[in-house]
N, C-alpha and C. Protein backbone atom coordinates (compact mmCIF):
# COMPACT_ATOMS: atom_id res chain seq x y z
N UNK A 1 -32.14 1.35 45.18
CA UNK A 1 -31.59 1.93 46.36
C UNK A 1 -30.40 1.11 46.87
N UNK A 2 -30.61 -0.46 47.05
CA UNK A 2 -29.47 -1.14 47.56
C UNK A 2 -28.19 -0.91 46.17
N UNK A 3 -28.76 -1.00 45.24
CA UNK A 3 -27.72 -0.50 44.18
C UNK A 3 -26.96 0.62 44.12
N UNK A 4 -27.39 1.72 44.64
CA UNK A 4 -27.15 3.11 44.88
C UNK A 4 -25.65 3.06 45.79
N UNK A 5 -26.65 2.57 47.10
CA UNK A 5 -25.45 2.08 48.13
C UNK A 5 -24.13 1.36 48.13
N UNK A 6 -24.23 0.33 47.39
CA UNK A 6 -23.27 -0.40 46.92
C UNK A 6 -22.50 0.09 46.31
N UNK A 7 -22.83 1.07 45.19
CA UNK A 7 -22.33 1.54 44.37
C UNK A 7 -21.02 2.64 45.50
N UNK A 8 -21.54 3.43 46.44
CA UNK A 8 -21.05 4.50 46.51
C UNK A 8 -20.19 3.85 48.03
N UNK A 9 -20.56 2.68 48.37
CA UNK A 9 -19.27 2.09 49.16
C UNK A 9 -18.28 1.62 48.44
N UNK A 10 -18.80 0.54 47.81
CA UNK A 10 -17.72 0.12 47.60
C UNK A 10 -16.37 1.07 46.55
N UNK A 11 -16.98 2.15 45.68
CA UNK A 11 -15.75 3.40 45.86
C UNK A 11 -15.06 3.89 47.00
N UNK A 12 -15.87 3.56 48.13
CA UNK A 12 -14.80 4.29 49.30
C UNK A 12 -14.21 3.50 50.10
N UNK A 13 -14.43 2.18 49.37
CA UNK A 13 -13.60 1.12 50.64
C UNK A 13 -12.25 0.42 49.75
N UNK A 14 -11.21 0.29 50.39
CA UNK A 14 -9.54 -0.73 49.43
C UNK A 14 -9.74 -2.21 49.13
N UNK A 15 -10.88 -2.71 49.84
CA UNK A 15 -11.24 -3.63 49.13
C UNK A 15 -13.14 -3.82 48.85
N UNK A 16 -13.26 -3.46 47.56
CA UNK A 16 -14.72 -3.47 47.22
C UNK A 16 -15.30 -4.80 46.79
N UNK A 17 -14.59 -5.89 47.05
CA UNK A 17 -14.88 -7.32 46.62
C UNK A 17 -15.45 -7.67 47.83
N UNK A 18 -15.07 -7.38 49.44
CA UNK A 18 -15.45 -7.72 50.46
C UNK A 18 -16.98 -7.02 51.08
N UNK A 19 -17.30 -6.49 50.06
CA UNK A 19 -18.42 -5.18 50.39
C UNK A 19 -19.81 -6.19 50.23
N UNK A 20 -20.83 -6.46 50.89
CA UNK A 20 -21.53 -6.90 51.20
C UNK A 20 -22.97 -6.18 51.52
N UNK A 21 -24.27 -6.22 50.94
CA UNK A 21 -24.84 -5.41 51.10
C UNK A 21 -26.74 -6.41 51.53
N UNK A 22 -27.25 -6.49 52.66
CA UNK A 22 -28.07 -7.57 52.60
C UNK A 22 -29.62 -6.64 53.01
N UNK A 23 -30.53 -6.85 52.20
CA UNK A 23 -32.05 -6.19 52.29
C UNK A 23 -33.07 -6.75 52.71
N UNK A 24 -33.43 -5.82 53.79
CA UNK A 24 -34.60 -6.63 54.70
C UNK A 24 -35.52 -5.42 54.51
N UNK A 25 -36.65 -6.07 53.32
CA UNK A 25 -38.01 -5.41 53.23
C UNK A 25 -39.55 -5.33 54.32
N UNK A 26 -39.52 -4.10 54.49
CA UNK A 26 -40.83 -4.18 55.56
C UNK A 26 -42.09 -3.51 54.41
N UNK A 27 -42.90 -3.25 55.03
CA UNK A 27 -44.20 -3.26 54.28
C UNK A 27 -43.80 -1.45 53.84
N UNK A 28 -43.36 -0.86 55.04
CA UNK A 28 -42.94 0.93 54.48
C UNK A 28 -41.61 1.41 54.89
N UNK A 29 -40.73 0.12 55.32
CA UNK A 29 -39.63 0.78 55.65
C UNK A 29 -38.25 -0.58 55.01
N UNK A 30 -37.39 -0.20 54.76
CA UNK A 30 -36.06 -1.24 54.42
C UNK A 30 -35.21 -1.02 55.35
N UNK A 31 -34.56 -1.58 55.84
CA UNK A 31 -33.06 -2.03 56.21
C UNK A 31 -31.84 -2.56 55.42
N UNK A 32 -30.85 -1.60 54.87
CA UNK A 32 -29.86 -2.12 54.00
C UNK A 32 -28.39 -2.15 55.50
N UNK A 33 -28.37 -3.81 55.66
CA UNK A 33 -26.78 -3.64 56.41
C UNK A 33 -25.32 -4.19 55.31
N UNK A 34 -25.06 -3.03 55.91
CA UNK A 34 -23.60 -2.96 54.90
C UNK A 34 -22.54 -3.99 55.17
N UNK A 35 -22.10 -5.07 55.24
CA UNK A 35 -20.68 -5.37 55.47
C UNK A 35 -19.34 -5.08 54.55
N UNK A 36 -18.12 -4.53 55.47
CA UNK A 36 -17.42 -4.28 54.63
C UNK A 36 -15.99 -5.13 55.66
N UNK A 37 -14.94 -5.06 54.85
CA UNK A 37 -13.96 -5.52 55.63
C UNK A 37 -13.86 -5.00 57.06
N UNK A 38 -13.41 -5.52 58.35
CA UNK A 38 -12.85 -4.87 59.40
C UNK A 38 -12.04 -3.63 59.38
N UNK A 39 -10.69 -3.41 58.64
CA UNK A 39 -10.17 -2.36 58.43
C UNK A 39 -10.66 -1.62 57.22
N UNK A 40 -12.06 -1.60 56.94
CA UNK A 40 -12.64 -0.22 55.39
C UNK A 40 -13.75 0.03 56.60
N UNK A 41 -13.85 -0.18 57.75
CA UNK A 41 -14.93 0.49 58.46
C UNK A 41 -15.00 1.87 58.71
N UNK A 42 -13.66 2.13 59.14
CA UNK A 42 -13.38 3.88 59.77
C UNK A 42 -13.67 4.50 58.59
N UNK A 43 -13.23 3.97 57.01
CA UNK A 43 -13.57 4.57 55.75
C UNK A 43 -15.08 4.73 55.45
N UNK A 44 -15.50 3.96 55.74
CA UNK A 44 -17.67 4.14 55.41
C UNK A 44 -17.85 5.11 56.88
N UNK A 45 -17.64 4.92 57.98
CA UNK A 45 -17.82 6.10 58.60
C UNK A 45 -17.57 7.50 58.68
N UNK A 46 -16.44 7.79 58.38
CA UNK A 46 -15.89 8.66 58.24
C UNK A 46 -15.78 9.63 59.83
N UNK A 47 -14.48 10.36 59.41
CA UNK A 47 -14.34 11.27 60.83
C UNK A 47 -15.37 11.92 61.16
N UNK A 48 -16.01 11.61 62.40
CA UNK A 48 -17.02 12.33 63.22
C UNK A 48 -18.12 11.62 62.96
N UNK A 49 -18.79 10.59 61.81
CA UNK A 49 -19.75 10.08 61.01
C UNK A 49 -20.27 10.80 60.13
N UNK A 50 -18.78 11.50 58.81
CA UNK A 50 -19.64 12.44 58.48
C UNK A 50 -20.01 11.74 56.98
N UNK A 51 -18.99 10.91 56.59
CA UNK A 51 -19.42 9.80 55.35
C UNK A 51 -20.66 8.95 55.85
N UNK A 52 -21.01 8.37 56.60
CA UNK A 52 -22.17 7.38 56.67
C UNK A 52 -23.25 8.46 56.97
N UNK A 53 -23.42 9.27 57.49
CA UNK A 53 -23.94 10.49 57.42
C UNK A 53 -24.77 11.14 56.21
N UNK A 54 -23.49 10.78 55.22
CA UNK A 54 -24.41 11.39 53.41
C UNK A 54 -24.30 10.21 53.13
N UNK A 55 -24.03 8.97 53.54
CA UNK A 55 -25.17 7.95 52.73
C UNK A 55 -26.01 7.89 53.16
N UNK A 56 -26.09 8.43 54.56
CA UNK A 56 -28.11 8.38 55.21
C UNK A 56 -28.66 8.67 54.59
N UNK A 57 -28.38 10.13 54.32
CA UNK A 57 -28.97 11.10 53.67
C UNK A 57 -29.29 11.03 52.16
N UNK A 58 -28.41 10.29 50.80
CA UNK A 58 -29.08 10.04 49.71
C UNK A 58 -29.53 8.72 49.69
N UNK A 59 -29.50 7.51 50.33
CA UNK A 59 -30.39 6.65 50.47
C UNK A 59 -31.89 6.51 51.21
N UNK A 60 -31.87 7.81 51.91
CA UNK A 60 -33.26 8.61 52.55
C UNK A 60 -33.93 9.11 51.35
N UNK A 61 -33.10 9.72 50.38
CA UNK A 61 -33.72 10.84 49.69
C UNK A 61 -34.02 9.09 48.12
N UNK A 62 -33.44 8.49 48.08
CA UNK A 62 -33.73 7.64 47.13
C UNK A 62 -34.72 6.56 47.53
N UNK A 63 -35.05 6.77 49.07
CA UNK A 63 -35.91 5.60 49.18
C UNK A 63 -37.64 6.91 49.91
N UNK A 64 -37.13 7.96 50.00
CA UNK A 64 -38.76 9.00 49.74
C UNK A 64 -38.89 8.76 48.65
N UNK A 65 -38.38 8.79 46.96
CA UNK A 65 -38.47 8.44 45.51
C UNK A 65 -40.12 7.30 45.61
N UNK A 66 -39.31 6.42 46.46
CA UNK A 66 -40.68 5.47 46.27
C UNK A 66 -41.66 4.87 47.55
N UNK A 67 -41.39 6.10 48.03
CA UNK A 67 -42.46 6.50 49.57
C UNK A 67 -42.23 5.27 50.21
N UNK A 68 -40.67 4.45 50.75
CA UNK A 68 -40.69 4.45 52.12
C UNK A 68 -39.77 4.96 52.83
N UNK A 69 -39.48 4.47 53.88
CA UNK A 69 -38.21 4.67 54.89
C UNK A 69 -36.86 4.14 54.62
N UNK A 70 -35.42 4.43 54.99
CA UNK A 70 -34.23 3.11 55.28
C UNK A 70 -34.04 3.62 56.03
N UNK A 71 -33.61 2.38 56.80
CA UNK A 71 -31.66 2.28 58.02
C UNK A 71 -30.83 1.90 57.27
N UNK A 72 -30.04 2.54 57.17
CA UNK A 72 -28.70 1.91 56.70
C UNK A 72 -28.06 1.84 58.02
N UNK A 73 -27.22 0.57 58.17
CA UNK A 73 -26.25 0.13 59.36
C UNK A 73 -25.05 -0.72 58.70
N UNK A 74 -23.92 -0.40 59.18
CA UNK A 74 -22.71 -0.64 59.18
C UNK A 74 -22.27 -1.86 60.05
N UNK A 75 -21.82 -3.14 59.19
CA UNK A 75 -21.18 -3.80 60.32
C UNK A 75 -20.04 -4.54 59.91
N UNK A 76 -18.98 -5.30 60.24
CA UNK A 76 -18.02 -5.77 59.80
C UNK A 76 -17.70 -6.50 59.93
């Protein structure tokens, strides 16, 4: 799952070397926070939140795969 993620930021950010991805395991739920540069933020969000939006959504659907939860959160 954190692989997933990584994968599909750092395609959408100008610098993918600065992309940062850190996992905090709970017993049924994860937390993946993203860091990316200051200016590739508006890019992982996207207008309205509609990019961080469908990474909710297939890192939801990749982490039901193995029955738990994520947050994904954005910070910079």
């Amino acid at each position: 799952m954190k692989d997933l993620v990584e994968l599909l930021v750092k395609a959408l950010v100008d610098r993918p070397d600065d992309v940062q991805i850190s996992q905090v395991q709970g017993e049924r739920a994860v937390v993946l926070e993203v860091r990316v540069a200051p200016d590739d933020v508006g890019k992982v969000i996207g207008k309205q939140g509609r990019i961080i939006h469908a990474l909710r959504v297939v890192a939801k659907a990749a982490a039901a795969r193995e029955g738990k939860r994520v947050v994904l959160e954005v910070l910079s």
